[in-house]
C-alpha atoms as a PDB file:
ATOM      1  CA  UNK A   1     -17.792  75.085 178.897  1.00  0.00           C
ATOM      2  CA  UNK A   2     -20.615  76.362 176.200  1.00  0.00           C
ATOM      3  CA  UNK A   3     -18.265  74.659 173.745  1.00  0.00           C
ATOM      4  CA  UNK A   4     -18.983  71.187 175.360  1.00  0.00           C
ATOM      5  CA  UNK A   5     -22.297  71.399 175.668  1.00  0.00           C
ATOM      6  CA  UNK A   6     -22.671  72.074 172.117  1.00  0.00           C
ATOM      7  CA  UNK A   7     -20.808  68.923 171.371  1.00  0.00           C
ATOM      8  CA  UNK A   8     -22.448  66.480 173.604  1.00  0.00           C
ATOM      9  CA  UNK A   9     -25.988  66.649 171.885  1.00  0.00           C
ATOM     10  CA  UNK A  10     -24.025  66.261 168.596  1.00  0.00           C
ATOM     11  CA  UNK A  11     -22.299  63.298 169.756  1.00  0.00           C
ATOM     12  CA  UNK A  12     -25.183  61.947 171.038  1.00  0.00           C
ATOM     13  CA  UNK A  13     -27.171  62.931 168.050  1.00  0.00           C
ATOM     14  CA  UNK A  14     -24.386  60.861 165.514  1.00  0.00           C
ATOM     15  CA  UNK A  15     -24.101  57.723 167.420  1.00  0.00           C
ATOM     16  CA  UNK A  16     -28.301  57.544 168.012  1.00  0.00           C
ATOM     17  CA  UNK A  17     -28.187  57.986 163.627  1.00  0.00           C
ATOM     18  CA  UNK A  18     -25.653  55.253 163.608  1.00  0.00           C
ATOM     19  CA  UNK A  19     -27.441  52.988 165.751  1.00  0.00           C
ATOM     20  CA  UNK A  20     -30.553  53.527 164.019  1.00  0.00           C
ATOM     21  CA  UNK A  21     -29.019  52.901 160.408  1.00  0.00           C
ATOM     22  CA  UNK A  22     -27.484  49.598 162.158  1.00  0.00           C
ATOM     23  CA  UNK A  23     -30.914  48.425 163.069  1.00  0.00           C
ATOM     24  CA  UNK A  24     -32.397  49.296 159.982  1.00  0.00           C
ATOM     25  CA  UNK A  25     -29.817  47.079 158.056  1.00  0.00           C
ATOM     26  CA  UNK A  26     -29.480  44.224 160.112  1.00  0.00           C
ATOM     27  CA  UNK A  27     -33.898  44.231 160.026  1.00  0.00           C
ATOM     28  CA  UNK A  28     -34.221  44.443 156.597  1.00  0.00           C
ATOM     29  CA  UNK A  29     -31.293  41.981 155.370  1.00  0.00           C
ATOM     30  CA  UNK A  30     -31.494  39.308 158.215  1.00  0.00           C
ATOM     31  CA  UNK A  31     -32.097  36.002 156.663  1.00  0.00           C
ATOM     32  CA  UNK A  32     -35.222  34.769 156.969  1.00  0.00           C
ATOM     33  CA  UNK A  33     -35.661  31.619 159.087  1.00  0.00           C
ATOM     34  CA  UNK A  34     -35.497  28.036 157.421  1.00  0.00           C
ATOM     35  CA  UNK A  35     -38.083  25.598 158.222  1.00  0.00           C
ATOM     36  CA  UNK A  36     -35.528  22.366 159.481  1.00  0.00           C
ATOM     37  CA  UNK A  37     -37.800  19.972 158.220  1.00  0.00           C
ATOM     38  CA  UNK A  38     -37.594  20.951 154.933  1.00  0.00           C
ATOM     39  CA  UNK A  39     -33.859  20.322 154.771  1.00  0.00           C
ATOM     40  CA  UNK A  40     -33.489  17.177 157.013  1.00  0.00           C
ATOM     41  CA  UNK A  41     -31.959  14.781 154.527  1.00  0.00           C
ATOM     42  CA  UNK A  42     -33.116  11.317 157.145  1.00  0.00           C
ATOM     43  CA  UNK A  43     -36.850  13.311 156.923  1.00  0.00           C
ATOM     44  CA  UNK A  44     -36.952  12.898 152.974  1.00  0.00           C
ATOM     45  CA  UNK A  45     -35.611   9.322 152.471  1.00  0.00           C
ATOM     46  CA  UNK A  46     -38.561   8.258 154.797  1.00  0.00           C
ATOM     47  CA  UNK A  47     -41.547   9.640 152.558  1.00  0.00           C
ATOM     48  CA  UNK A  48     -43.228   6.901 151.023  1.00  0.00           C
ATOM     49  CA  UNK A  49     -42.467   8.462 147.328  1.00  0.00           C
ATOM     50  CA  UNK A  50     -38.592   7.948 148.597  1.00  0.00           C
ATOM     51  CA  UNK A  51     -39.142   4.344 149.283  1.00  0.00           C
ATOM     52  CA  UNK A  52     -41.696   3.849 146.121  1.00  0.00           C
ATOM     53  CA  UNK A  53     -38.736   4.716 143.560  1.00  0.00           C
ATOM     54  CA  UNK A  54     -36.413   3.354 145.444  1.00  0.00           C
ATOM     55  CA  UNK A  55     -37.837   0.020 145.541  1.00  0.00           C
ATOM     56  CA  UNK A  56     -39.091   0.216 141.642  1.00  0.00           C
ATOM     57  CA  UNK A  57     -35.175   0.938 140.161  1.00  0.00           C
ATOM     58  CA  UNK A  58     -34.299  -1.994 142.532  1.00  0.00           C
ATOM     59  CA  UNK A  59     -36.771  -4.212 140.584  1.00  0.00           C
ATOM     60  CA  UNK A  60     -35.914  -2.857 137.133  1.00  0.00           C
ATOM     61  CA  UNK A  61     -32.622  -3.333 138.016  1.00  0.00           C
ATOM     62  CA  UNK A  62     -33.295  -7.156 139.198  1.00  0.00           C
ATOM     63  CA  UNK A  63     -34.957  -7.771 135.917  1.00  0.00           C
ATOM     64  CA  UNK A  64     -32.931  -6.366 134.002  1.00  0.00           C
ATOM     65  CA  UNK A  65     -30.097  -9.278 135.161  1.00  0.00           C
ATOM     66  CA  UNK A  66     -32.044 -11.987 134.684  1.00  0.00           C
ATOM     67  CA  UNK A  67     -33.059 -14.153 132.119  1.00  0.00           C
ATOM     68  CA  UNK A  68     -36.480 -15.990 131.893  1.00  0.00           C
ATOM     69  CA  UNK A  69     -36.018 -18.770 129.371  1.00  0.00           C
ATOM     70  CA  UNK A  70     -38.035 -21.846 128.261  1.00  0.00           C
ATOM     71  CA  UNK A  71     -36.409 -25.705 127.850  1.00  0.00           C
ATOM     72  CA  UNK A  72     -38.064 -28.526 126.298  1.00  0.00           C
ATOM     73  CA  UNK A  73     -36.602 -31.658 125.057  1.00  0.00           C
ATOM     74  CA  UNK A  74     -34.293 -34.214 125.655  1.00  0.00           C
ATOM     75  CA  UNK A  75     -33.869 -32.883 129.401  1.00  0.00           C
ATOM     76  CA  UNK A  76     -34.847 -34.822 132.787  1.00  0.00           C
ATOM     77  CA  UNK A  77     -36.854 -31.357 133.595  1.00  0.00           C
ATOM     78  CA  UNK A  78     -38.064 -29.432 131.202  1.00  0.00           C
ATOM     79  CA  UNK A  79     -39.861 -26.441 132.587  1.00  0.00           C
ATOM     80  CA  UNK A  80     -39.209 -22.564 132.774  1.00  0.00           C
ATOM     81  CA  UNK A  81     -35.958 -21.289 134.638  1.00  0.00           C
ATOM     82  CA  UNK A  82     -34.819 -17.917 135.718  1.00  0.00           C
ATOM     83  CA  UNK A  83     -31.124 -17.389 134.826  1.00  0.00           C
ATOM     84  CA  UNK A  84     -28.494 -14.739 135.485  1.00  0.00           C
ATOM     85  CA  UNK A  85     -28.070 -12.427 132.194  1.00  0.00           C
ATOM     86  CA  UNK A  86     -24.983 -14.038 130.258  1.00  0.00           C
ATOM     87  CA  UNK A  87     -25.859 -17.300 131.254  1.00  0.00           C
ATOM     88  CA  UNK A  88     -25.571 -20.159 128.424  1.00  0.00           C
ATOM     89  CA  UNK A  89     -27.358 -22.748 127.061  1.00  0.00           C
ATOM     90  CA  UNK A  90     -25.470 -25.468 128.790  1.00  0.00           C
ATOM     91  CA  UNK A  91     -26.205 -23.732 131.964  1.00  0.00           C
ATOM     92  CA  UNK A  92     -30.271 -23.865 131.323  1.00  0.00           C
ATOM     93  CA  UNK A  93     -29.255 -27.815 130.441  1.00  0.00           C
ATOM     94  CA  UNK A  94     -27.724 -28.288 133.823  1.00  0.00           C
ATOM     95  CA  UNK A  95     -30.493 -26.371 136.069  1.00  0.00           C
ATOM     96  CA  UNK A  96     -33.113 -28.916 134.152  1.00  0.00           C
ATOM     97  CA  UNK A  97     -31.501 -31.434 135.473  1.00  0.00           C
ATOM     98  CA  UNK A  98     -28.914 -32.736 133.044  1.00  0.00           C
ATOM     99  CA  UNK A  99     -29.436 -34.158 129.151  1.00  0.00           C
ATOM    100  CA  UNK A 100     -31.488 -37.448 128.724  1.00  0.00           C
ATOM    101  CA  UNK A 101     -29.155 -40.439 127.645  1.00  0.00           C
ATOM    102  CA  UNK A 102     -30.582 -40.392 123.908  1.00  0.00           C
ATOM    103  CA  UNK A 103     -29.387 -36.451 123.790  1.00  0.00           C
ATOM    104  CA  UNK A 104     -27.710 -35.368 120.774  1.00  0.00           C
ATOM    105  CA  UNK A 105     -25.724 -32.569 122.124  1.00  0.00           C
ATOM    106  CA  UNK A 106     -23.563 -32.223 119.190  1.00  0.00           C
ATOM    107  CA  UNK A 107     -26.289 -30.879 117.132  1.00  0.00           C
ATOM    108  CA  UNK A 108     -26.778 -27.880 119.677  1.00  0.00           C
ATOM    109  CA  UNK A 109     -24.088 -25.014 120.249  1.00  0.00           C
ATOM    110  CA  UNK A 110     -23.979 -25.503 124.237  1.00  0.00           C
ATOM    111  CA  UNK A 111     -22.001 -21.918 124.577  1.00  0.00           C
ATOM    112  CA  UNK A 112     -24.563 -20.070 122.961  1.00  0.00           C
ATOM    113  CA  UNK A 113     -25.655 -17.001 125.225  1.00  0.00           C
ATOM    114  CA  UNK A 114     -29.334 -17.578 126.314  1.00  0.00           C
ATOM    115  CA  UNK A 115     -32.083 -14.561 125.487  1.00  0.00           C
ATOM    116  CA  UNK A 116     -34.635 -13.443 127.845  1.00  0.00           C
ATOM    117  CA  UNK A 117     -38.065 -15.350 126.774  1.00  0.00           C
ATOM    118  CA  UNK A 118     -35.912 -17.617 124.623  1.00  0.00           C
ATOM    119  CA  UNK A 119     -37.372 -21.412 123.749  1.00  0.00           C
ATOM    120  CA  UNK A 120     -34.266 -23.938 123.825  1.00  0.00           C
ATOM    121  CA  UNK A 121     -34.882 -27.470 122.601  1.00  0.00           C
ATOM    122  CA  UNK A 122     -32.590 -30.089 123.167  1.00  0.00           C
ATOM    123  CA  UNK A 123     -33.301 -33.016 120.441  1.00  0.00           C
ATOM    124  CA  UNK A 124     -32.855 -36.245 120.270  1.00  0.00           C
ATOM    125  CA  UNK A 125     -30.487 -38.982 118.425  1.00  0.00           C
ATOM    126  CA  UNK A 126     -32.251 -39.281 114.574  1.00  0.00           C
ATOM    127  CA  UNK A 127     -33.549 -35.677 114.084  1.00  0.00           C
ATOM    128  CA  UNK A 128     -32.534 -33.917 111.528  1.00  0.00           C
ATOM    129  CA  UNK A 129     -30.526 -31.312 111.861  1.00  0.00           C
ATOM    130  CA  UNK A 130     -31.977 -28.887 109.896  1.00  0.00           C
ATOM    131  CA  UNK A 131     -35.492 -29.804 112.011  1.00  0.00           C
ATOM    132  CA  UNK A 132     -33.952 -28.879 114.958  1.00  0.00           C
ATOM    133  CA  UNK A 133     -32.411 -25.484 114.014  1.00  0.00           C
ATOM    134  CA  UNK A 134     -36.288 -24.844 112.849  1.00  0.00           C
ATOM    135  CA  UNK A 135     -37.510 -25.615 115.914  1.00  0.00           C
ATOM    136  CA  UNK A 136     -35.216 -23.420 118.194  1.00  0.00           C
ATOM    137  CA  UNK A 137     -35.944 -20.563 115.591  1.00  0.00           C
ATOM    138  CA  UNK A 138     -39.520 -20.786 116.063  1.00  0.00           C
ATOM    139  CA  UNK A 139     -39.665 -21.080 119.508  1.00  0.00           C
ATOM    140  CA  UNK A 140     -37.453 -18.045 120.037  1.00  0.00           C
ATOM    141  CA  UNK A 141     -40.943 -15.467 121.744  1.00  0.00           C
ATOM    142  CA  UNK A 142     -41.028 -11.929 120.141  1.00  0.00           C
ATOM    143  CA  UNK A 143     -38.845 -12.482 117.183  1.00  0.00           C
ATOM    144  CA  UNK A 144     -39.465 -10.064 114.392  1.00  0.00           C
ATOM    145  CA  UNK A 145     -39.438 -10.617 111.364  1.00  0.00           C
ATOM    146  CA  UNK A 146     -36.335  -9.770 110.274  1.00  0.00           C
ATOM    147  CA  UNK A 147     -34.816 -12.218 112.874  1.00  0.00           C
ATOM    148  CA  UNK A 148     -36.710 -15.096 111.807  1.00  0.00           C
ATOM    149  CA  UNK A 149     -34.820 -14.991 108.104  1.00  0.00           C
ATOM    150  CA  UNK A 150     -31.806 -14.660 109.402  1.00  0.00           C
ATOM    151  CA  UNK A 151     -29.305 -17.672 109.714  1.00  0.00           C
ATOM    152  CA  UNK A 152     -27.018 -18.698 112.864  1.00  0.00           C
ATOM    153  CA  UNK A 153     -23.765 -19.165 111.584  1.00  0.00           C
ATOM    154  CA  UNK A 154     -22.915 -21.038 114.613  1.00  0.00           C
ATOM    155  CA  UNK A 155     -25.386 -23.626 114.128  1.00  0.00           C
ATOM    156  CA  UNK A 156     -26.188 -23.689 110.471  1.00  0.00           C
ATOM    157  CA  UNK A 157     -26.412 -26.944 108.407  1.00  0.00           C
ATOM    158  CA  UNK A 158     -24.828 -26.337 104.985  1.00  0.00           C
ATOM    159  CA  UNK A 159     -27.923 -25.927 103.491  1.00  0.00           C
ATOM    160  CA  UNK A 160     -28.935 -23.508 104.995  1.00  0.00           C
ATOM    161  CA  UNK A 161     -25.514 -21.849 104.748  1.00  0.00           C
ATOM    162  CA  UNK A 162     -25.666 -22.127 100.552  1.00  0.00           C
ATOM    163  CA  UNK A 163     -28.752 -20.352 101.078  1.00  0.00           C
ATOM    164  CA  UNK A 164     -26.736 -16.965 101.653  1.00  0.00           C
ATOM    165  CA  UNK A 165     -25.973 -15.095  98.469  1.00  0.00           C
ATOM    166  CA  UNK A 166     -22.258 -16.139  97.769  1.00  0.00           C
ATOM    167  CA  UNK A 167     -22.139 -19.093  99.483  1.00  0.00           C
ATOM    168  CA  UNK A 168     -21.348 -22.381  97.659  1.00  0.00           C
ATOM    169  CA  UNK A 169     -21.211 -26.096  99.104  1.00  0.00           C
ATOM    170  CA  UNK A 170     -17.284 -25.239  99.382  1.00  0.00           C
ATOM    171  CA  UNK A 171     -17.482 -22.380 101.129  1.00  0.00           C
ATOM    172  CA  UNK A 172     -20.478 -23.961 103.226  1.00  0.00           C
ATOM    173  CA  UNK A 173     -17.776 -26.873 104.124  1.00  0.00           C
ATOM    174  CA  UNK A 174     -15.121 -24.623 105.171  1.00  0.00           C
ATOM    175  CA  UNK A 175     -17.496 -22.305 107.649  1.00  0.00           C
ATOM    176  CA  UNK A 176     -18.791 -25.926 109.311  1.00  0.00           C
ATOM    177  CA  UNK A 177     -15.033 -26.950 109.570  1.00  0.00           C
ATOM    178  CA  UNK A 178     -13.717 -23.433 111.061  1.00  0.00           C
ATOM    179  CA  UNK A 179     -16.281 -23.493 113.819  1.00  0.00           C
ATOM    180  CA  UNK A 180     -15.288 -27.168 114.639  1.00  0.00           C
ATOM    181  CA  UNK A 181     -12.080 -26.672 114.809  1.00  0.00           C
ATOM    182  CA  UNK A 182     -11.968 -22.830 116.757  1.00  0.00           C
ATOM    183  CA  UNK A 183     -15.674 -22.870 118.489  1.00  0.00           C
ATOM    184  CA  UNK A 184     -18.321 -20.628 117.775  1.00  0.00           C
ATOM    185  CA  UNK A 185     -17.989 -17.380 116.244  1.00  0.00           C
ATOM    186  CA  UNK A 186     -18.396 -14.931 118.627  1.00  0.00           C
ATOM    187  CA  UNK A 187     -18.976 -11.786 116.224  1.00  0.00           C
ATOM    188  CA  UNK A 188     -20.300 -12.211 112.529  1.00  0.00           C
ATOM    189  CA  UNK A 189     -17.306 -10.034 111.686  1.00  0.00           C
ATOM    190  CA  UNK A 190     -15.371 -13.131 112.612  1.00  0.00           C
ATOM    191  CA  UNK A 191     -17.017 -15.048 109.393  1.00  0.00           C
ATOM    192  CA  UNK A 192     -14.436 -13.375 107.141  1.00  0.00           C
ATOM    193  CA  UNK A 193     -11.546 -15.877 109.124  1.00  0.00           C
ATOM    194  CA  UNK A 194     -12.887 -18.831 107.069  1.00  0.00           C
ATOM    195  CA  UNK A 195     -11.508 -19.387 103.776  1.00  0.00           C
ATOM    196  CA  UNK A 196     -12.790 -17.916 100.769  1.00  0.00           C
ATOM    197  CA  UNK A 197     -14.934 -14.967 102.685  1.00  0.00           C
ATOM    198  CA  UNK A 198     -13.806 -11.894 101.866  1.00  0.00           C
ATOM    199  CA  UNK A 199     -14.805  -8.108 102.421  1.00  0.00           C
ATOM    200  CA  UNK A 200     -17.141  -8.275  99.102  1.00  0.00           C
ATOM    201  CA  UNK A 201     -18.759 -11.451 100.243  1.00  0.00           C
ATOM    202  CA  UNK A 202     -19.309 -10.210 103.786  1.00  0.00           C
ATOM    203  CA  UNK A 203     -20.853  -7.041 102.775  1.00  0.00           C
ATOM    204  CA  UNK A 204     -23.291  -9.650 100.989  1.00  0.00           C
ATOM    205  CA  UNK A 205     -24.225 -11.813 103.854  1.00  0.00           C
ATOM    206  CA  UNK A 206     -23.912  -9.256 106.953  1.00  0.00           C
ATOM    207  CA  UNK A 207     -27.007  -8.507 106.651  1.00  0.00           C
ATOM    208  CA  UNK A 208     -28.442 -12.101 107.168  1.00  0.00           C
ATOM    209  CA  UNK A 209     -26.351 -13.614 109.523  1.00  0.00           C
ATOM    210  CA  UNK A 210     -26.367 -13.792 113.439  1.00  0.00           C
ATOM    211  CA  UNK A 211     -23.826 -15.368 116.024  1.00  0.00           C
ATOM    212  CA  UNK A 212     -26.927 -15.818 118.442  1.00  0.00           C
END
């Protein structure tokens, strides 16, 4: 009988340490509380600096697509028109309301790609050709430089052509006959096709030729 009443205060003794270790533990590594609003995911895309950025990459992106080009000419409307990205030149000819009867599409290279702030001008029967290429270089907003001496192969009168280190009246011929015959070049790389243009000749020119 002494026996057991030894062992009850021990018992009681080891299970009132246990239960106090148990609080301890469970009060000192608890997780602290998280504030819900800070995690609510319809909370955040409702701040106005959510629907600020949003909105701005949606405009970026919206310009980014579209071209803003200029047409003058031989065109029933010539004004500014806003055109997907890709778009071509006979596209900005058919949103102005079609070519004028004394036109001279042939002198223009209808598939050309149109660039954004680009000047297009669509002549007439009896101007020269080499007028005209002048006149859509020039009116081409923000060239450099550097683009301004450089020579559309795709339009290019021979002249202007023979003006490229290499290039003789021949070899002049046979570029104006390749891209009647096979369209325009869509790559300068493709230059080397025509007759007589090799690598050394292309390493010459690369540098001053454009497809657009």
């Amino acid at each position: 009988m002494k026996k057991n009443k030894i062992y009850v205060p021990a018992i009681i003794g080891v299970v009132a340490l246990i239960l106090g270790f148990s609080y301890m533990k469970f009060s000192l590594y608890r997780p602290l509380p998280i504030e819900r609003q800070l995690i609510k995911g319809d909370a955040l895309e409702e701040t106005p600096l959510f629907q600020e950025i949003n909105s701005t990459s949606v405009v970026d992106e919206e310009k980014e697509s579209i071209c803003v080009v200029h047409i003058t000419g031989a065109v029933y409307q010539p004004n500014i028109y806003a055109l997907p990205l890709g778009s071509r030149i006979y596209d900005v000819i058919e949103l102005a309301g079609g070519a004028t009867e004394d036109a001279d599409l042939d002198q223009i290279n209808l598939a050309m790609k149109i660039k954004d702030e680009q000047k297009i001008y669509i002549p007439s029967f009896g101007e020269e050709f080499d007028k005209i290429q002048k006149e859509n270089n020039n009116n081409s907003m923000q060239l450099d430089e550097e683009d301004m001496h450089m020579i559309n192969i795709n339009i290019a009168s021979s002249n202007s052509l023979e003006a490229l280190p290499g290039i003789g009246p021949v070899t002049a011929a046979n570029i104006i006959e390749y891209r009647e015959k096979n369209g325009a070049f869509q790559t300068i790389e493709d230059i080397q096709k025509v007759s007589r243009i090799g690598p050394k000749t292309f390493e010459k020119i690369k540098s001053k030729i454009t497809v657009d």
